[in-house]
Protein backbone atom coordinates (compact mmCIF):
# COMPACT_ATOMS: atom_id res chain seq x y z
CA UNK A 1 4.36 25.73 4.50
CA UNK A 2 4.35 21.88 4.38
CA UNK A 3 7.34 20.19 3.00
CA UNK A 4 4.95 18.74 -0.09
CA UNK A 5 1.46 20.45 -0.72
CA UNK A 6 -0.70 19.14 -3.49
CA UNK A 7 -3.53 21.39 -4.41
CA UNK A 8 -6.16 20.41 -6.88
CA UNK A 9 -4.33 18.52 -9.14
CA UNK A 10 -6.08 16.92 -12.05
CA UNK A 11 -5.49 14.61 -15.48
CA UNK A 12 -7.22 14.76 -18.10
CA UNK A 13 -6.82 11.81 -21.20
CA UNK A 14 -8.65 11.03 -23.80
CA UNK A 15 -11.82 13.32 -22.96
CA UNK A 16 -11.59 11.35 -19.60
CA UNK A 17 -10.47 12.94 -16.08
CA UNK A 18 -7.79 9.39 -15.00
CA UNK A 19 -6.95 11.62 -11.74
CA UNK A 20 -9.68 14.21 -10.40
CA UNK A 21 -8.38 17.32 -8.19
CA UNK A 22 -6.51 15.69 -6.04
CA UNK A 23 -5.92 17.96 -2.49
CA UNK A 24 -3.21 16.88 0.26
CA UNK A 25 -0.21 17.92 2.30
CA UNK A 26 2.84 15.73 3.28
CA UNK A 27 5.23 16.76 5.74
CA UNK A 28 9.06 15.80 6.35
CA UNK A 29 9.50 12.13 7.19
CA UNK A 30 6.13 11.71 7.18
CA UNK A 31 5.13 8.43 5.53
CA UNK A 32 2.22 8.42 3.35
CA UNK A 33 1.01 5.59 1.23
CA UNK A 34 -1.66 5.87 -1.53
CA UNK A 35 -3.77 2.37 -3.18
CA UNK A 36 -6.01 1.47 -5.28
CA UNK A 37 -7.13 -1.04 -8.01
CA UNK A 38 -5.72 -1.13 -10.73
CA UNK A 39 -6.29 2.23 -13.52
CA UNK A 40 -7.36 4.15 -10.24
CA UNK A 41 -5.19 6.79 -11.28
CA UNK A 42 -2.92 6.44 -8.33
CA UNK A 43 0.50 6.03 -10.75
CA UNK A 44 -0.35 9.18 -12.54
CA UNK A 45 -1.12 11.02 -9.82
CA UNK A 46 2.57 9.91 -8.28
CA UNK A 47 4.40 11.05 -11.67
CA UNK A 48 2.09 14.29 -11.84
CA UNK A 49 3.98 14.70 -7.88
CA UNK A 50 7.24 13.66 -9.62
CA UNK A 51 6.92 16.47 -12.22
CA UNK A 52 7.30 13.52 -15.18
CA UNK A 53 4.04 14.70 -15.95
CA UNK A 54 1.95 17.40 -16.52
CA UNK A 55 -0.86 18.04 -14.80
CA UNK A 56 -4.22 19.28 -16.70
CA UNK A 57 -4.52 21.53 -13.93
CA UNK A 58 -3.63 22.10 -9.90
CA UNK A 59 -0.32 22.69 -8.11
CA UNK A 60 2.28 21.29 -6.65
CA UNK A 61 4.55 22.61 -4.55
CA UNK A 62 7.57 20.93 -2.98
CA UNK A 63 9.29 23.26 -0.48
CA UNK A 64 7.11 25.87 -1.19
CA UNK A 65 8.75 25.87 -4.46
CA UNK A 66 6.07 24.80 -7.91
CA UNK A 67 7.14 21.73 -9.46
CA UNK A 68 7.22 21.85 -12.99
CA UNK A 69 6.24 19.26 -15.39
CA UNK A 70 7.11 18.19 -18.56
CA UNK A 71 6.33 21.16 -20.64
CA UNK A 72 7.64 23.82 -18.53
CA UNK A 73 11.31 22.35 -18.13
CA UNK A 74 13.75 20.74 -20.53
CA UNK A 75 14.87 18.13 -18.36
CA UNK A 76 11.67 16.45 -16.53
CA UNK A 77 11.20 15.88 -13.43
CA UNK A 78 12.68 17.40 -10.08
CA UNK A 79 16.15 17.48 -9.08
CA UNK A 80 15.22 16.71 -5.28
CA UNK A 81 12.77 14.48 -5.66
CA UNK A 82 13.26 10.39 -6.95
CA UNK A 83 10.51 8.74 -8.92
CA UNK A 84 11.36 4.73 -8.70
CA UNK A 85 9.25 3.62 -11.72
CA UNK A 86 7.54 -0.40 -11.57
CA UNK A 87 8.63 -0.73 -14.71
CA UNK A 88 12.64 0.21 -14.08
CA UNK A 89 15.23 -0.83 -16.28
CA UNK A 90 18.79 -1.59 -15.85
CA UNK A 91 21.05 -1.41 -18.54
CA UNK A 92 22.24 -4.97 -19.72
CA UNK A 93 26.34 -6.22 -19.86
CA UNK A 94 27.40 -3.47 -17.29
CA UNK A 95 28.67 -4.22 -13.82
CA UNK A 96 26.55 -2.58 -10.94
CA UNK A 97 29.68 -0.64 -9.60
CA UNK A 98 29.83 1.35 -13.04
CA UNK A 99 25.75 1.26 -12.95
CA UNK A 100 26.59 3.22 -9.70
CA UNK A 101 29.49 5.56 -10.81
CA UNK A 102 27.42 7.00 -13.76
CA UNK A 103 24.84 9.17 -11.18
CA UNK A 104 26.56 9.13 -7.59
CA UNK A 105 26.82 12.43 -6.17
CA UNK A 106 28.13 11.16 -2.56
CA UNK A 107 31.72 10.43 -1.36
CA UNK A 108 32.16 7.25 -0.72
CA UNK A 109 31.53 6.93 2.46
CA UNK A 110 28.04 8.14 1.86
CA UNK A 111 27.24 6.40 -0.82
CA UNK A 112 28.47 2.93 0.78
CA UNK A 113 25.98 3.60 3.75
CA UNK A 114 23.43 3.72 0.90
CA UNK A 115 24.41 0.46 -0.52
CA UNK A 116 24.42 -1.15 2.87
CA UNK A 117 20.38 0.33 3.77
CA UNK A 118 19.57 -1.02 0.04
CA UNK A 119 21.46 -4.28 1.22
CA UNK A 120 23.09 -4.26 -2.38
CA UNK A 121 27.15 -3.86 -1.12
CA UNK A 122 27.47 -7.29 -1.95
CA UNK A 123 26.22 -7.30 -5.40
CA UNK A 124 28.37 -4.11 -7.06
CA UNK A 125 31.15 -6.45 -8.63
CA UNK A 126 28.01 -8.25 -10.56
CA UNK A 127 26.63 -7.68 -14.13
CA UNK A 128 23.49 -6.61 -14.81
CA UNK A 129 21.98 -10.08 -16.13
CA UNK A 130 23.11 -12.27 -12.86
CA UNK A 131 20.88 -10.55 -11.02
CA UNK A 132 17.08 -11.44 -9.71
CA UNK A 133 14.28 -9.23 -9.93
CA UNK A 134 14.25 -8.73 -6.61
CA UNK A 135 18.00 -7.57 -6.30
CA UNK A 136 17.57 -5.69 -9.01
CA UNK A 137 14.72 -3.68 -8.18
CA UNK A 138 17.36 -2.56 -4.81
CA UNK A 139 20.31 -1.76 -7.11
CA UNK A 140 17.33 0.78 -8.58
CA UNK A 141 16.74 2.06 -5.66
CA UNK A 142 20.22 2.60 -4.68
CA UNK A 143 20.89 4.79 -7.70
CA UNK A 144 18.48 6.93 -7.58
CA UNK A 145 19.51 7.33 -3.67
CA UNK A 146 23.21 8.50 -4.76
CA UNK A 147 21.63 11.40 -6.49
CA UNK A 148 20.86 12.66 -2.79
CA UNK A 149 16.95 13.29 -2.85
CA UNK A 150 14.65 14.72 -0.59
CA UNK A 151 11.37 13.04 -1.91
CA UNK A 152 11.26 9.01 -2.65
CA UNK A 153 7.98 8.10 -4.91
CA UNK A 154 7.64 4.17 -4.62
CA UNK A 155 5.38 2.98 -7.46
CA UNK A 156 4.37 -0.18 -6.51
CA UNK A 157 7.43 -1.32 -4.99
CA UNK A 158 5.96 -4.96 -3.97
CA UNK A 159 5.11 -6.27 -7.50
CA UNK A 160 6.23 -9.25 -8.75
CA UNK A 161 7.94 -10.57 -5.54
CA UNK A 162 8.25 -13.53 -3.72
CA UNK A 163 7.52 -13.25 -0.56
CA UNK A 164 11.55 -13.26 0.90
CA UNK A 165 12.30 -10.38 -1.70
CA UNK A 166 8.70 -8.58 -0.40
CA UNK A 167 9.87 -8.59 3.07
CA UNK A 168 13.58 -7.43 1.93
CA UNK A 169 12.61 -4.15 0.23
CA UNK A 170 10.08 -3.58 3.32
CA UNK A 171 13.22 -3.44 5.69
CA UNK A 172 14.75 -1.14 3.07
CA UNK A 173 12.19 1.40 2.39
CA UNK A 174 11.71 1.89 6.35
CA UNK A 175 15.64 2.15 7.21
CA UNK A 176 15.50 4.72 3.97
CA UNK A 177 13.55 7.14 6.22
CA UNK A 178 15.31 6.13 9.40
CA UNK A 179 18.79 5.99 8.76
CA UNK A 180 19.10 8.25 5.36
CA UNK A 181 16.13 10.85 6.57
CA UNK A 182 14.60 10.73 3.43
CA UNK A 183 10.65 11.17 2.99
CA UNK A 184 8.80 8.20 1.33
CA UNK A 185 5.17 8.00 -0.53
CA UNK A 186 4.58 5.06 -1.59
CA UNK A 187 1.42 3.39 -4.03
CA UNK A 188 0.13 -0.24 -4.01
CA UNK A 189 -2.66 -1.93 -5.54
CA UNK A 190 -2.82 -3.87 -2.27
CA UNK A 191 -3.42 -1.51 0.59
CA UNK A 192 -2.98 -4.32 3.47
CA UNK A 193 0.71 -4.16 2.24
CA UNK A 194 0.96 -0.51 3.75
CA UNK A 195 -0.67 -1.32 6.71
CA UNK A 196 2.41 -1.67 8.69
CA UNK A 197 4.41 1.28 7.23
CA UNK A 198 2.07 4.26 6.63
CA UNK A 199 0.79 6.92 9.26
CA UNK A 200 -1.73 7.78 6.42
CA UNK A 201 -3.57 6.10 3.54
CA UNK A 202 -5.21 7.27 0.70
CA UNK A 203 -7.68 5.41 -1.20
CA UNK A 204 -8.34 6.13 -4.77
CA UNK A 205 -10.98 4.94 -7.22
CA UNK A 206 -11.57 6.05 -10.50
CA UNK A 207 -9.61 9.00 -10.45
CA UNK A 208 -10.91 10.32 -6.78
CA UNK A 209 -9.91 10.26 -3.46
CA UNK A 210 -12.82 8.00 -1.90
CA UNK A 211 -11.44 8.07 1.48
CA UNK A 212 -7.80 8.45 3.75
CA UNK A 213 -6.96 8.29 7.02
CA UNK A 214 -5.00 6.24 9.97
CA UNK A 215 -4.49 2.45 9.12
CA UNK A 216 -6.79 1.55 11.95
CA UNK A 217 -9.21 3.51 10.88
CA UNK A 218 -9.39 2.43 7.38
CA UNK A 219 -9.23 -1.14 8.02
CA UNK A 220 -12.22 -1.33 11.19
CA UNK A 221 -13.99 1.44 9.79
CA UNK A 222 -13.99 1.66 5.78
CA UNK A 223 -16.56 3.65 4.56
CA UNK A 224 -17.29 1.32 1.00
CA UNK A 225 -17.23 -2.17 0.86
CA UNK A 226 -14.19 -1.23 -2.47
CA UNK A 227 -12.00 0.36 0.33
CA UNK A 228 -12.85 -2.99 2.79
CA UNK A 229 -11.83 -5.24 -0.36
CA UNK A 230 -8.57 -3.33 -0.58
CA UNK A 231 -7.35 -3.52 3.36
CA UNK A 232 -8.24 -7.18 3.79
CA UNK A 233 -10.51 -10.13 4.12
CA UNK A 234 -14.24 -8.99 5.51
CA UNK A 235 -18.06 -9.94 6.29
CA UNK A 236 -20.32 -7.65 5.15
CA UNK A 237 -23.41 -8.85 6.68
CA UNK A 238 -26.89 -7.35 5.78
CA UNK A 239 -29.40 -7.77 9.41
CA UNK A 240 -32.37 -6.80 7.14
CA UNK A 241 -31.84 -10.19 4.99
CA UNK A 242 -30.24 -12.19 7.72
CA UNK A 243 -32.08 -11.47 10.97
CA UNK A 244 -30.33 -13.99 13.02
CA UNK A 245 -27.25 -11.69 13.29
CA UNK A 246 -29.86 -9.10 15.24
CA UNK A 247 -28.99 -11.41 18.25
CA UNK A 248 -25.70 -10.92 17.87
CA UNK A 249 -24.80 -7.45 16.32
CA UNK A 250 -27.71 -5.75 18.75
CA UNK A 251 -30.73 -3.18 18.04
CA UNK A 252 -28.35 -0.86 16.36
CA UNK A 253 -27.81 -2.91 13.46
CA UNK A 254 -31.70 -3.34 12.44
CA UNK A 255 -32.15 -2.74 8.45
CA UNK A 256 -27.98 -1.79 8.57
CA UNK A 257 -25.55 -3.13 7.05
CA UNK A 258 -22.36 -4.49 9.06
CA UNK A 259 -19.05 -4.48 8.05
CA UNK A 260 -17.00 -7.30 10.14
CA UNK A 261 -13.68 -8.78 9.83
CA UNK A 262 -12.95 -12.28 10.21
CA UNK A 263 -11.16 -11.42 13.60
CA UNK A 264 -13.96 -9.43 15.47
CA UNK A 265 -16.00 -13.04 15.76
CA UNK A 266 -14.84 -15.67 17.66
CA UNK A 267 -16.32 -19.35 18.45
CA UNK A 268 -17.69 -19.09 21.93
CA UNK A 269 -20.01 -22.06 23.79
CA UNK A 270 -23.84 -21.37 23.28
CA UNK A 271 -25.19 -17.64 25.30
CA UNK A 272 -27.72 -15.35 25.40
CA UNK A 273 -25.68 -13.00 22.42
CA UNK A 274 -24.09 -16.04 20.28
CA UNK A 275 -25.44 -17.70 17.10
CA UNK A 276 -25.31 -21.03 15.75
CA UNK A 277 -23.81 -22.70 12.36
CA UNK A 278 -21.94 -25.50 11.02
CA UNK A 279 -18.34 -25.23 10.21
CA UNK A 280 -18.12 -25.30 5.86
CA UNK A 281 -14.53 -24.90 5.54
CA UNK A 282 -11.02 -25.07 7.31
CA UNK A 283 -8.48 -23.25 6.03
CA UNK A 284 -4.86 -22.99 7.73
CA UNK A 285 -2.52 -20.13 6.72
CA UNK A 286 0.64 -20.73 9.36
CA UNK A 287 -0.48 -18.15 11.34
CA UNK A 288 -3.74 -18.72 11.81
CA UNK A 289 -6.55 -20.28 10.47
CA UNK A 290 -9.99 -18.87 8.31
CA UNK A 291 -12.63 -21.05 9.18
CA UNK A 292 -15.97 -20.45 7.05
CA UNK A 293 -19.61 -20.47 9.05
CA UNK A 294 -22.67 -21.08 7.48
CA UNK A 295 -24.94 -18.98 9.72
CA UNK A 296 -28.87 -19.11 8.31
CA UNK A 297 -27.61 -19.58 4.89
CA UNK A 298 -24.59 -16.69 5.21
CA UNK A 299 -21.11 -17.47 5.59
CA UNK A 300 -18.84 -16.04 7.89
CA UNK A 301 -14.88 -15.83 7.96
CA UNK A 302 -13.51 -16.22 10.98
CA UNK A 303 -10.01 -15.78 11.75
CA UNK A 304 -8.96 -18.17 14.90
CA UNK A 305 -5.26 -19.55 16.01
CA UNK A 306 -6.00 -22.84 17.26
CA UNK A 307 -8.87 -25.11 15.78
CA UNK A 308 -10.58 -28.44 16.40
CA UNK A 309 -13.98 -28.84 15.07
CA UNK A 310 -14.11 -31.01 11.38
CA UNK A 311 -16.30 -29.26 8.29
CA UNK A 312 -19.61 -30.39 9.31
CA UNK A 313 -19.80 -29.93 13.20
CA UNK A 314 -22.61 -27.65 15.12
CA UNK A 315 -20.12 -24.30 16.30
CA UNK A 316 -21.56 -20.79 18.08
CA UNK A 317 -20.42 -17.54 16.68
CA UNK A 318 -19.58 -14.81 19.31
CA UNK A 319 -18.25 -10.93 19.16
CA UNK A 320 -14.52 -10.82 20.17
């Protein structure tokens, strides 16, 4: 049996289903993300997982074993599994070595490994209210790691960073399940932050599962234009009210739609299978740069790493 197996779970609120049965397996180590906007229902569906609350109706069953929720145990949630809220708190005028002491389980040895993965060793002789949100989010994290689970829920671990502390508790959540062997699922609001991490993605809307698979296959080949919005900038380009793009997207694409993203085109000289417009906009992101292409009254994103046409000048629009 797989190491997590949800099976129809479902939420109910207010005469409203928030999450709708809900259906999926995880397995050990196996790293699974789940996004949506926000009030998709993603969050409850984690804390249904977490047993911290109870479902209207489904299973779930972590090592073959139900998970109980709320009503059906006096204590709530699940002894092997660690539910890091967005919203955690620390408690204020205590020093994070006591923070620590109150719920280790480890010797010290393992619990120091832990505080080395969270990258937080250096902060245990600190209070509470000299740290940043960032630090403190890790000091979180490291808790709930000393109580030695099996299951890490991340509920929407990137929120309110910077970018420095974003990229910090990236490097932390994947050493968690490299070095400390624990499983991760983790929820975002913004799925092109998972890209990178998951094997699997799950995209909710309104309560519902509205498609999941690979990254790649998500991000080329999304099957709404609400799950293209989610993984990342996109043209969505309509051949039946722009018929230039025939020329360039073929006989397929007649009365279709096509999804595109910026960095399938690419400025080419003038051929058979190209297109012509006039540079609107420049935009450089380090990186790379998004230059905008009014094509027969569309614009089109294109992503391109080296640029030297001005707003205003004649281009030709190619298929990478």
């Amino acid at each position: 049996m797989s190491f997590l197996l949800v099976e129809e779970v479902f939420k109910v609120e207010q005469g409203r289903e928030i999450v709708k049965p809900v259906s999926f397996t995880l397995e050990k180590l196996q790293r699974i993300a789940i996004a949506g906007e926000t009030g998709s229902g993603k969050s409850t569906l984690l804390k249904m997982i977490a047993g911290l609350l109870q479902p209207d109706g489904g299973k779930v069953y972590f090592e073959e074993e139900i998970v109980r929720g709320p009503l059906e145990r006096l204590l709530p949630g699940h002894p092997k599994i660690a539910y890091l809220s967005q919203h955690f708190e620390l408690r204020n005028n205590y020093r994070i070595e006591e923070l620590m002491e109150m719920v280790n389980k480890l010797p010290e040895e393992e619990a120091e490994k832990i505080y080395r993965v969270c990258q937080v060793e250096h902060l245990l002789k600190r209070r509470t209210d000299e740290l940043s949100g960032g630090e403190k989010q890790r000091i979180a994290l490291a808790r709930l790691l000393t109580t030695s689970p099996q299951l890490l829920l991340l509920d929407e671990p990137f929120s309110n960073l910077d970018r420095i502390h974003k990229e910090t508790i990236k490097s932390v959540i994947e050493e968690i399940g490299h070095q400390l062997n624990i499983t991760c699922v983790m929820v975002s609001h913004d799925a092109a932050d998972t890209l990178s991490w998951a094997e699997h993605i799950m995209i909710m809307q309104e309560g519902s599962v509205v498609q999941q698979g690979k990254p790649q296959q998500l991000y080329f080949s999304p099957n709404s234009e609400y799950v293209a919005s989610l993984m990342g900038e996109y043209n969505l380009i309509d051949s039946s009210a722009y018929p230039v793009f025939k020329k360039l997207l073929g006989d397929e694409a007649i009365g279709r739609r096509a999804l595109l993203r910026p960095e399938q085109f690419i400025l080419t000289n003038t051929n058979s299978t190209s297109v012509e417009g006039v540079v609107e906009q420049v935009k450089f992101y380090g990186t790379h740069y998004i230059v905008t292409v009014r094509v027969d009254d569309y614009l089109v994103k294109v992503r391109t790493y080296s640029y030297a046409q001005k707003q205003g000048e004649q281009v030709w629009l190619g298929l990478a």
